[in-house]
Each structure stands twice: as structure tokens, then as C-alpha cells.
Protein backbone atom coordinates (compact mmCIF):
# COMPACT_ATOMS: atom_id res chain seq x y z
CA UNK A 1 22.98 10.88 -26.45
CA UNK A 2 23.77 6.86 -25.81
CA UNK A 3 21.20 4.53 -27.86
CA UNK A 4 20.99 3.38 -23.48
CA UNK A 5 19.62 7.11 -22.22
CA UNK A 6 17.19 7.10 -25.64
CA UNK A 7 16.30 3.64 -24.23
CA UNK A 8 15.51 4.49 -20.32
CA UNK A 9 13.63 7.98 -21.76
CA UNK A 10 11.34 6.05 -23.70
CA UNK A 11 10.55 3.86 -21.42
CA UNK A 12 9.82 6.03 -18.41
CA UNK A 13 7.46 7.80 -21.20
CA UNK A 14 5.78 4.60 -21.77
CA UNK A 15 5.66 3.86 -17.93
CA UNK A 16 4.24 7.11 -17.23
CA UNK A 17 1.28 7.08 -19.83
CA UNK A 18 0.31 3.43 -18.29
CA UNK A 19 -0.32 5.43 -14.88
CA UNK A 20 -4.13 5.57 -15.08
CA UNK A 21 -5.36 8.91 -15.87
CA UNK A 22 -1.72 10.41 -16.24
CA UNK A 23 -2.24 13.85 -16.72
CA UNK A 24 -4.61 14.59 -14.13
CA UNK A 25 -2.38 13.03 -11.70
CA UNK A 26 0.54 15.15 -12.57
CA UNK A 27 -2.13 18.24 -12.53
CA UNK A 28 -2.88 17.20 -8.67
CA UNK A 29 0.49 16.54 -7.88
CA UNK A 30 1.23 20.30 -9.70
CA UNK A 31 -0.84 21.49 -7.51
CA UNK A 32 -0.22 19.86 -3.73
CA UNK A 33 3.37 21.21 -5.06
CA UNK A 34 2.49 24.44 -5.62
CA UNK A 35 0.18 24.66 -2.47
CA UNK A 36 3.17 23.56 -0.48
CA UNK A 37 5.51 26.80 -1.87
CA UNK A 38 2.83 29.04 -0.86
CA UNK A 39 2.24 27.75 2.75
CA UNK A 40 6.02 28.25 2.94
CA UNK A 41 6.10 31.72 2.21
CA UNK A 42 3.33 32.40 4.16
CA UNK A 43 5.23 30.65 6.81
CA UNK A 44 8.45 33.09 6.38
CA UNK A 45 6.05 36.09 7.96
CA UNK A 46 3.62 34.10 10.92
CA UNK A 47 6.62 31.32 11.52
CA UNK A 48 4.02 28.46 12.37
CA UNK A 49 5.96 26.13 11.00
CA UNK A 50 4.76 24.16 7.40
CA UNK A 51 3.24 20.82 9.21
CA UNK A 52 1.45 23.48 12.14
CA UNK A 53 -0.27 25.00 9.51
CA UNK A 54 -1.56 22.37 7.56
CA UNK A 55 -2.49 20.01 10.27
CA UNK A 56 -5.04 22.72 11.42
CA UNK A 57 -8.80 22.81 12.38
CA UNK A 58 -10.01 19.01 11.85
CA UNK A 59 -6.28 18.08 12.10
CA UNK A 60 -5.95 18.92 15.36
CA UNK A 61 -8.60 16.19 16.56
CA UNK A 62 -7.35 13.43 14.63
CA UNK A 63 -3.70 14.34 16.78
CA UNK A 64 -5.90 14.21 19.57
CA UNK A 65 -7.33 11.16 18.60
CA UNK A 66 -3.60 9.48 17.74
CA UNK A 67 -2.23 10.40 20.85
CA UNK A 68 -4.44 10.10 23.35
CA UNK A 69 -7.32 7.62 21.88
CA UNK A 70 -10.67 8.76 23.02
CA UNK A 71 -12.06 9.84 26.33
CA UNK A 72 -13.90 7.92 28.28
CA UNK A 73 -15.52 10.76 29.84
CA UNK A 74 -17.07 13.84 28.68
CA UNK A 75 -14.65 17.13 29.04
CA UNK A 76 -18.05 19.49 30.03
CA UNK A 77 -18.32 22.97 30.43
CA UNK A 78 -21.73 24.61 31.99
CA UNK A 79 -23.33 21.38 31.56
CA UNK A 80 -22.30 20.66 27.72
CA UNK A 81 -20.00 18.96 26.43
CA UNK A 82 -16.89 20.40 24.89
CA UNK A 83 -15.46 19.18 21.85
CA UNK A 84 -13.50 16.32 21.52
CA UNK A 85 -12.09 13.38 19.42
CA UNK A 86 -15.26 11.61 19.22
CA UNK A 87 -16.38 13.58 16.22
CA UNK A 88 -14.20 12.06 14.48
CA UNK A 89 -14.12 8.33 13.44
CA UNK A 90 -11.37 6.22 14.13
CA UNK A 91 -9.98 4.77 10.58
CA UNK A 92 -8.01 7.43 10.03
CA UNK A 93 -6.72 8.02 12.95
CA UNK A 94 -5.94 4.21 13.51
CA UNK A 95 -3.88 4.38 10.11
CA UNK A 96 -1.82 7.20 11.19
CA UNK A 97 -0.59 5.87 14.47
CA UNK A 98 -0.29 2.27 12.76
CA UNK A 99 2.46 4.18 10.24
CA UNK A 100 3.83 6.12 12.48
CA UNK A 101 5.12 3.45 14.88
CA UNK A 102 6.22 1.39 11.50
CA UNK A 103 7.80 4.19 9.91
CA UNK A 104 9.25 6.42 12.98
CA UNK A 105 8.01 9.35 11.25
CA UNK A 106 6.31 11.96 13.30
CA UNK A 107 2.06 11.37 12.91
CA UNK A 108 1.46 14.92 11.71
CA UNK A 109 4.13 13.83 8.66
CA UNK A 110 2.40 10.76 8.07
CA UNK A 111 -1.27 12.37 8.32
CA UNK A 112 -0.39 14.24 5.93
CA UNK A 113 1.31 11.79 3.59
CA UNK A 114 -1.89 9.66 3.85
CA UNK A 115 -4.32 12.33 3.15
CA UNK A 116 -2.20 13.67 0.01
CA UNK A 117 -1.77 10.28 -1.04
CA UNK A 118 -5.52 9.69 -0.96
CA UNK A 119 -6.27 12.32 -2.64
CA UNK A 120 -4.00 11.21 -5.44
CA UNK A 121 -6.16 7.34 -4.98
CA UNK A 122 -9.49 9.86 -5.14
CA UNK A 123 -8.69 11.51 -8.42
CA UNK A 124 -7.96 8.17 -10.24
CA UNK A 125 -11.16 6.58 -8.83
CA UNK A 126 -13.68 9.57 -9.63
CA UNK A 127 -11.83 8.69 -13.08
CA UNK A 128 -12.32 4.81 -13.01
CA UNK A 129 -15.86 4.95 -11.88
CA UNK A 130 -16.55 7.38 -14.59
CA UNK A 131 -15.38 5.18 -17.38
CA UNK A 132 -17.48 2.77 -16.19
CA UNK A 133 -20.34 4.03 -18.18
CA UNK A 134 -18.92 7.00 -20.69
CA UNK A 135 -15.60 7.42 -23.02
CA UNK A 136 -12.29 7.15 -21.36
CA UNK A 137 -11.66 10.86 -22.71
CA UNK A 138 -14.77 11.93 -20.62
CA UNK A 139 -13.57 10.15 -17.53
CA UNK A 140 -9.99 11.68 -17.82
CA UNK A 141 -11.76 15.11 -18.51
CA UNK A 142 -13.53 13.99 -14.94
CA UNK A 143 -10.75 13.29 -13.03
CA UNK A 144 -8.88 16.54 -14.30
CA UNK A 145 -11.93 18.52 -12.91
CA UNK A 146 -11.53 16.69 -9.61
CA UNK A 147 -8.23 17.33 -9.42
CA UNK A 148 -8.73 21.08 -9.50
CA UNK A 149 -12.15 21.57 -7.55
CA UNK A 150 -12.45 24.23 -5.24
CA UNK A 151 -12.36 22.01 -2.56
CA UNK A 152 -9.53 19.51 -3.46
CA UNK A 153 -7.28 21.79 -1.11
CA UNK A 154 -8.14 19.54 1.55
CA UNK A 155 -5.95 17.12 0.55
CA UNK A 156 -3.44 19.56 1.31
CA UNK A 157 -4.41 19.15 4.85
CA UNK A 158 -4.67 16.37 7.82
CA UNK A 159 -8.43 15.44 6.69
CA UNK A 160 -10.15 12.03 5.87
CA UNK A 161 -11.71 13.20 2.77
CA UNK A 162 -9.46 11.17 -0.17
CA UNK A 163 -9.90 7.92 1.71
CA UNK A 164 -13.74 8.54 1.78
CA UNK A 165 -14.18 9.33 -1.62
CA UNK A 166 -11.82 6.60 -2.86
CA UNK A 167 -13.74 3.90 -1.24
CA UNK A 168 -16.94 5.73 -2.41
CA UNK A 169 -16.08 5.85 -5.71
CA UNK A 170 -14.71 2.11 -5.76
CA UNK A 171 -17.80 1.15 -3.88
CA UNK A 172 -19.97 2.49 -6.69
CA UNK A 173 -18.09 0.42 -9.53
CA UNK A 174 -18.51 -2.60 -7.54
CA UNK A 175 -22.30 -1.32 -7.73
CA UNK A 176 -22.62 -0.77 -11.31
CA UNK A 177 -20.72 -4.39 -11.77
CA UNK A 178 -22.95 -6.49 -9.29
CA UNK A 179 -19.76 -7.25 -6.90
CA UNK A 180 -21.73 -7.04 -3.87
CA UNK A 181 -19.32 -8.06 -1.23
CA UNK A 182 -17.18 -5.94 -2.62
CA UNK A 183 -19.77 -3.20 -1.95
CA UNK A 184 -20.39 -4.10 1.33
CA UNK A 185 -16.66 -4.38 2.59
CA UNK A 186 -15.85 -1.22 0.79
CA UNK A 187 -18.97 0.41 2.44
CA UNK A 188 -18.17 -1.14 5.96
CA UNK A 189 -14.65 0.84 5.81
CA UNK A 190 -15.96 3.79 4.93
CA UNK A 191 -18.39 3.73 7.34
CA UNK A 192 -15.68 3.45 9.91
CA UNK A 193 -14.16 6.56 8.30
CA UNK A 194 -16.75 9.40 8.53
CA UNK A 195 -20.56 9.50 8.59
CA UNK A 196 -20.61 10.48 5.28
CA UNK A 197 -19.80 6.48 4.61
CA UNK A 198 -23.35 6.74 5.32
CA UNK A 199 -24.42 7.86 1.88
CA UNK A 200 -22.96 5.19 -0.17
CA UNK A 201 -24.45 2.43 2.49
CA UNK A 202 -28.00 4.48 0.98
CA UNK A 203 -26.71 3.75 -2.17
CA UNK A 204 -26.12 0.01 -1.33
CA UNK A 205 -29.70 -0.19 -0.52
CA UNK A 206 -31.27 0.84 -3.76
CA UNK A 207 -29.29 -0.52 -5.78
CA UNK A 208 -30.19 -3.92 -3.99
CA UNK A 209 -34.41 -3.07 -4.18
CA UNK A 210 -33.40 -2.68 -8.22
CA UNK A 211 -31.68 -5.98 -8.23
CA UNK A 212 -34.23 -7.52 -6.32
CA UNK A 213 -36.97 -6.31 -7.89
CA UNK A 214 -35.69 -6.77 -11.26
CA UNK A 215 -33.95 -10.05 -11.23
CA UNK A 216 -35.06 -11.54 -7.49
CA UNK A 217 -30.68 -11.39 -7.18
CA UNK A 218 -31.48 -12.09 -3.64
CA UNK A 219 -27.13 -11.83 -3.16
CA UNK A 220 -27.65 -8.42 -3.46
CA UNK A 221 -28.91 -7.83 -0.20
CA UNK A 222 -25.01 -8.58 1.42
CA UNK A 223 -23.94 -4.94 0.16
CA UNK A 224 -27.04 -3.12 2.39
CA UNK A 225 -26.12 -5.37 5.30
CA UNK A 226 -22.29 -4.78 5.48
CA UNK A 227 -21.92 -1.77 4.57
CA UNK A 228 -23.29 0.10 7.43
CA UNK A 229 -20.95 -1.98 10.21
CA UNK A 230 -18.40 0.62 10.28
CA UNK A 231 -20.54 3.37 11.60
CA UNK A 232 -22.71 0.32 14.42
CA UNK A 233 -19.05 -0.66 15.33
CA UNK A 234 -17.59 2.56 16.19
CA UNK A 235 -21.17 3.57 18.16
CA UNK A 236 -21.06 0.33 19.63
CA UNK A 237 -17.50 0.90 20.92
CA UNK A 238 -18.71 4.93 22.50
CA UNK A 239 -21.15 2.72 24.19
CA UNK A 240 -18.76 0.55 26.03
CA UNK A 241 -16.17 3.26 26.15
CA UNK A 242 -18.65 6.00 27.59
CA UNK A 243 -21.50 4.63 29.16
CA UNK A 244 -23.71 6.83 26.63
CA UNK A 245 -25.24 5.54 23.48
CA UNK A 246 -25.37 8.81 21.86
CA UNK A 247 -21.63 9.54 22.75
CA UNK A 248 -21.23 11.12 19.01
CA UNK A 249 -24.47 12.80 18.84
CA UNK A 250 -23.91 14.52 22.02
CA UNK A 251 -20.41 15.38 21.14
CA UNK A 252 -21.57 16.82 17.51
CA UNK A 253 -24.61 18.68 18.88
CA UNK A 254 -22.51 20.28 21.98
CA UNK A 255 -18.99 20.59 20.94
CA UNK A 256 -19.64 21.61 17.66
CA UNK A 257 -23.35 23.20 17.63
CA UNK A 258 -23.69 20.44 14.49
CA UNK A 259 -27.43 19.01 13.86
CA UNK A 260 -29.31 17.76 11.17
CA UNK A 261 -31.87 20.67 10.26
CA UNK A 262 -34.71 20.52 7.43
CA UNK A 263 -34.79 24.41 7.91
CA UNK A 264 -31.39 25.09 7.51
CA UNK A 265 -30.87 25.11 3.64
CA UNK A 266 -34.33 27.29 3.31
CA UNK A 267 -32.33 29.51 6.26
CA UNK A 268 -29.22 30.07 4.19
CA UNK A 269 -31.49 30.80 1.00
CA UNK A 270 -33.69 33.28 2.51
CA UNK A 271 -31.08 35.22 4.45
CA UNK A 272 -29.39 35.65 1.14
CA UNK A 273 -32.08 36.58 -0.89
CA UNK A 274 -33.99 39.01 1.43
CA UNK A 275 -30.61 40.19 1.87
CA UNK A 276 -27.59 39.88 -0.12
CA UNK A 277 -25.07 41.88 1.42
CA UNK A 278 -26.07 40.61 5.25
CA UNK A 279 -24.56 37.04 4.75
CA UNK A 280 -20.92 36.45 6.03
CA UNK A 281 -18.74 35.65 3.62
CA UNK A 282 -19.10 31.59 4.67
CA UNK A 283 -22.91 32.61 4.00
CA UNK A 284 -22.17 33.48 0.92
CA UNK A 285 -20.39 30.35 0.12
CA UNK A 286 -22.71 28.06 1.39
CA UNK A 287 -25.51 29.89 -0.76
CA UNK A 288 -23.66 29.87 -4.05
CA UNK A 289 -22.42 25.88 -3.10
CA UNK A 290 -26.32 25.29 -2.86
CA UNK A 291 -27.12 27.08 -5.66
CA UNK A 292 -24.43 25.04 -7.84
CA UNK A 293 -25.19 21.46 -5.99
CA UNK A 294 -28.97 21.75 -7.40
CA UNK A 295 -27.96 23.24 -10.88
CA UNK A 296 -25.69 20.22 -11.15
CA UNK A 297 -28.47 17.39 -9.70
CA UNK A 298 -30.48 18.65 -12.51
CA UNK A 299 -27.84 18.59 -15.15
CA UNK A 300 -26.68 15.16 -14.05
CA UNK A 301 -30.48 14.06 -14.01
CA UNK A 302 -31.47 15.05 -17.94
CA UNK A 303 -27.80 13.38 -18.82
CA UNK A 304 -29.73 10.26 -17.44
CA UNK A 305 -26.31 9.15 -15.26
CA UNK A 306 -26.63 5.34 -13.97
CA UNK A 307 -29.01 5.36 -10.87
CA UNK A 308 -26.35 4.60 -8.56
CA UNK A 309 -24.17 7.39 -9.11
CA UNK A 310 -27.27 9.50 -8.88
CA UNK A 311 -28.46 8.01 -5.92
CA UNK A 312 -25.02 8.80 -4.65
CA UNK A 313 -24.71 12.49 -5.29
CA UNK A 314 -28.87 13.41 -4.72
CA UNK A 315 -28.01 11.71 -1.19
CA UNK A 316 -24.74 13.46 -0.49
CA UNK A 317 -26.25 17.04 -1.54
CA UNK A 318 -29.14 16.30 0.65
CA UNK A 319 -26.62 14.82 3.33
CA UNK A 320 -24.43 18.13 3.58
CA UNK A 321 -27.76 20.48 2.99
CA UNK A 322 -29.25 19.55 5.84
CA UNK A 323 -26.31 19.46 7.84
CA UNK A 324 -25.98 22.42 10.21
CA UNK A 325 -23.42 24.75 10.42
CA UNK A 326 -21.49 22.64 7.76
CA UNK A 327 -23.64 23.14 4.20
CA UNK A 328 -22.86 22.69 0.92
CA UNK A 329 -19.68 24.27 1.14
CA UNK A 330 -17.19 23.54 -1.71
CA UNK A 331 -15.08 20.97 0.32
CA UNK A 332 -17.91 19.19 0.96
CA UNK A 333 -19.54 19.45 -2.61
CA UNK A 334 -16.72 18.05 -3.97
CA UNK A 335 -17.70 14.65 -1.77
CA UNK A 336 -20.56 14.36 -4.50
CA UNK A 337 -18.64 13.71 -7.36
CA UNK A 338 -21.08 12.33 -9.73
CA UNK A 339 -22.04 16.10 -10.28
């Protein structure tokens, strides 16, 4: 071998261990690779076609939403209203048809480029914001677990949840360092991304009441301001678009039979219990997801985490509890990362 090829080898190992948590990325990457092989065999037999079948359920609605933007009217059926793109907020969306008119690609290619790709931004962020307050061999041991939770197969598919947790997690270092327009822009996109944004914009606001209870840091309170204009934009924009201020509500309650519900955890537990073998096997799930979201609140409580990361996941667990149909399924568990 030429002293040139030793040369180039040793440096692309010393590029590659500079990549910030290194193996963990090449673990998610391993396995969006590997998911990839298997939707293609599965694809020999049913012959949906690889980008069909992962730009399924949720997917679907962000197409809907690139293509045709959102109605203006409700589609209704018996006097409800059907489901429709408004679920689904529009940053997503937005970035796919922005890329797809740059690149030419096709937006079901790019969707899925983005969402792999943020997956990839997620796993090195859970790690960052980890290291913020424990070992760097901890935090990589944290971002390897992310990489291979249950739920991570998402980012196999056309979903939003990589960008969310990405500016999530960067949202909570900006916390834990007092950057607090940093916080509030970060919070203010992800607001415009789901209503799980939501949670960290909770987050925002205690960690202000700390800092302005314990040092009068009256800057604070830009993060708890700003951080909830993603969510007022886009339900300012239904208004205008629809006529109805509770475009999204309607559309979650009707087209999707989604609610908040106090009862609904205490449902899924008591079904289970009285019962075991009645429970679907998504009833199932969700009880074993709640069962393992409040195990891991009270681990993550006694190993006395920073308050804002435990603000974060108490809030997200509570968020997705309460949340009918959806629960505390694993994809959704895996938004609360600080467990």
C-alpha cells in the first residue's frame, strides 16, 4: 500500500471520529439501511412499491398537504368532518415542497430524505443535550439508545418526528445555558411543526419562573413569549383560511376521533388489569408504554436530572397520556427523551 492510501485512510478515520457521537450515528444509519432491505423484500410479494409503503398513514396527509395546501372548506360527511390536512402543521410540509421544486426530486423522495435525515440531527442532539450535564460516555451511551428505540422506525417513514425532537432537544440546551432567544426561536419552529412543540413552550415557562424567581433575569421571559408563535400562527392562518377558529380542533376531534381525555390513561389501565387478555394488541402496547413512561419519570426523578429536562419529559408523558386514541405508544414515548 502507497505511504498516499495509508495517508487518505487515516484521515477519513480521524474525520469520522470528529462526527459527534460517531458510533451511534453509524448504528442509526445501520439500521434505516437495514429497514430499507426489508421493506424491499416485503415489496417483492405485495408490489407497493418501496416509497408507497413508507410514505403511509401520516404520510399520506403531509402529500395531501404538499400538493394541494389546505382546504378552505370542511370535506363533511353526516354532519362531521372528515379528515384532512389540517391535522397536520405546515413546517414540514412547507420544507418538502420548498426541496422539491429546488431539487426536481419527487416530494415523497424528499419527505423521506428529510425525515431520515432528521432523525440522524435527533440522535446527535438527544446526545448533545445529554452531555450538557453528565460524561460524554453517558451521552454517547444516550444517543446509542435513541438510535435503537422501539419507536425510532419512524424515521423510516414520511413523519415530522426528527425535526421535533431536534429542535426540542436544542431548545433545552439553550435552556440549561440561559440563551433565551435561542429558546424562543427554536420553540416558535417547533411549534409550527406539531402540537407537541407545545411541551417544550411549557418548558420555556418554568424555566423562566426559576430564573425569575431566582435571579429577577427578567430576559428570561422572551423564551415563554416566542416560543408558542408557531402553534397562534398556524391557528391564526385556519382562521382566515376557514372561517372557523377551531379549524384543527374540529378536524382532530371529527376526522380522527382524537381528544384530550383525563379518563383515558385510567381507561387503558383498568381494561388491562380487570382483563388481560381483552385488550387489542395496540391495548396492550399502550398499557405496557404507560407502564414504562412512569417507571422511567420515577427513575429519572431520584437521578435528580436538571429541572428542565424533567419538566420536558413529565410534560410530554402527561401530553401523550391524555391524548386519546394516540397514548403512550412507543413512537410517541420516544418524543420524551429525557427518560
Amino acid at each position: 500500500m502507497s505511504t498516499d492510501h495509508v495517508t487518505s485512510a487515516v484521515d477519513v478515520r480521524q474525520w469520522w471520529r470528529r462526527v459527534p457521537f460517531h458510533r451511534a450515528v453509524a448504528l442509526y444509519v445501520a439500521v434505516r439501511l437495514a429497514t430499507l432491505v426489508i421493506v424491499a423484500i416485503v415489496d417483492v410479494f405485495n408490489h407497493h412499491g418501496i416509497i408507497n409503503d413508507l410514505s403511509t398513514w401520516d404520510g399520506v396527509w403531509f402529500l395531501k398537504a404538499v400538493y394541494h395546501g389546505y382546504p378552505s372548506h370542511f370535506p363533511m360527511a353526516s354532519g362531521h368532518v372528515l379528515a384532512n390536512p389540517i391535522a397536520l402543521f405546515p413546517l414540514f410540509p412547507l420544507i418538502i415542497r420548498a426541496l422539491a421544486n429546488v431539487t426536481q426530486l419527487s416530494a415523497p423522495v424528499i419527505g423521506l430524505t428529510v425525515s431520515a435525515t432528521a432523525g440522524l440531527a435527533a440522535v446527535i442532539a438527544v446526545g448533545k443535550v445529554t452531555n450538557e450535564y453528565t460524561t460524554r460516555d453517558r451521552a454517547e451511551r444516550a444517543a446509542l439508545l435513541f438510535a435503537v428505540a422501539p419507536g425510532s422506525f419512524v424515521f423510516s417513514l414520511m413523519y415530522n418526528e426528527g425535526i421535533v425532537i431536534t429542535l426540542a432537544a436544542i431548545g433545552l440546551i439553550a435552556l440549561l445555558r440561559r440563551k433565551w432567544l435561542v429558546a424562543g426561536v427554536v420553540g416558535a419552529v417547533a411549534t409550527l411543526t406539531s402540537p407537541v412543540g407545545l411541551v417544550f413552550s411549557v418548558c420555556c415557562v418554568v424555566s423562566s419562573f426559576v430564573a425569575l424567581r431566582r435571579n429577577r433575569e427578567w430576559r428570561s421571559l422572551i423564551a415563554p413569549l416566542l416560543a408558542p408563535l408557531g402553534f397562534v400562527t398556524y391557528m391564526t392562518y385556519l382562521w382566515i383560511h376557514t372561517g372557523n377558529l377551531r379549524a384543527w380542533q374540529r378536524t382532530e376531534r371529527d376526522g380522527w376521533n382524537s381528544f384530550p381525555s383525563l379518563l383515558y390513561p385510567l381507561r387503558i389501565l383498568g381494561k388491562f388489569i380487570f382483563n388481560p387478555l381483552s385488550p387489542t394488541m395496540t391495548g396492550q402496547i399502550l398499557f405496557f408504554g404507560t407502564m414504562v413512561s412512569v417507571a422511567l419519570l420515577v427513575v429519572a426523578f431520584r437521578e435528580h436530572l436538571p429541572f428542565e429536562l424533567l419538566t420536558y419529559a413529565t410534560v410530554a408523558v402527561l401530553f401523550f397520556a391524555i391524548s386519546s386514541p394516540v397514548g403512550l405508544r412507543p413512537r410517541l414515548v420516544m418524543w420524551s427523551f429525557g427518560l
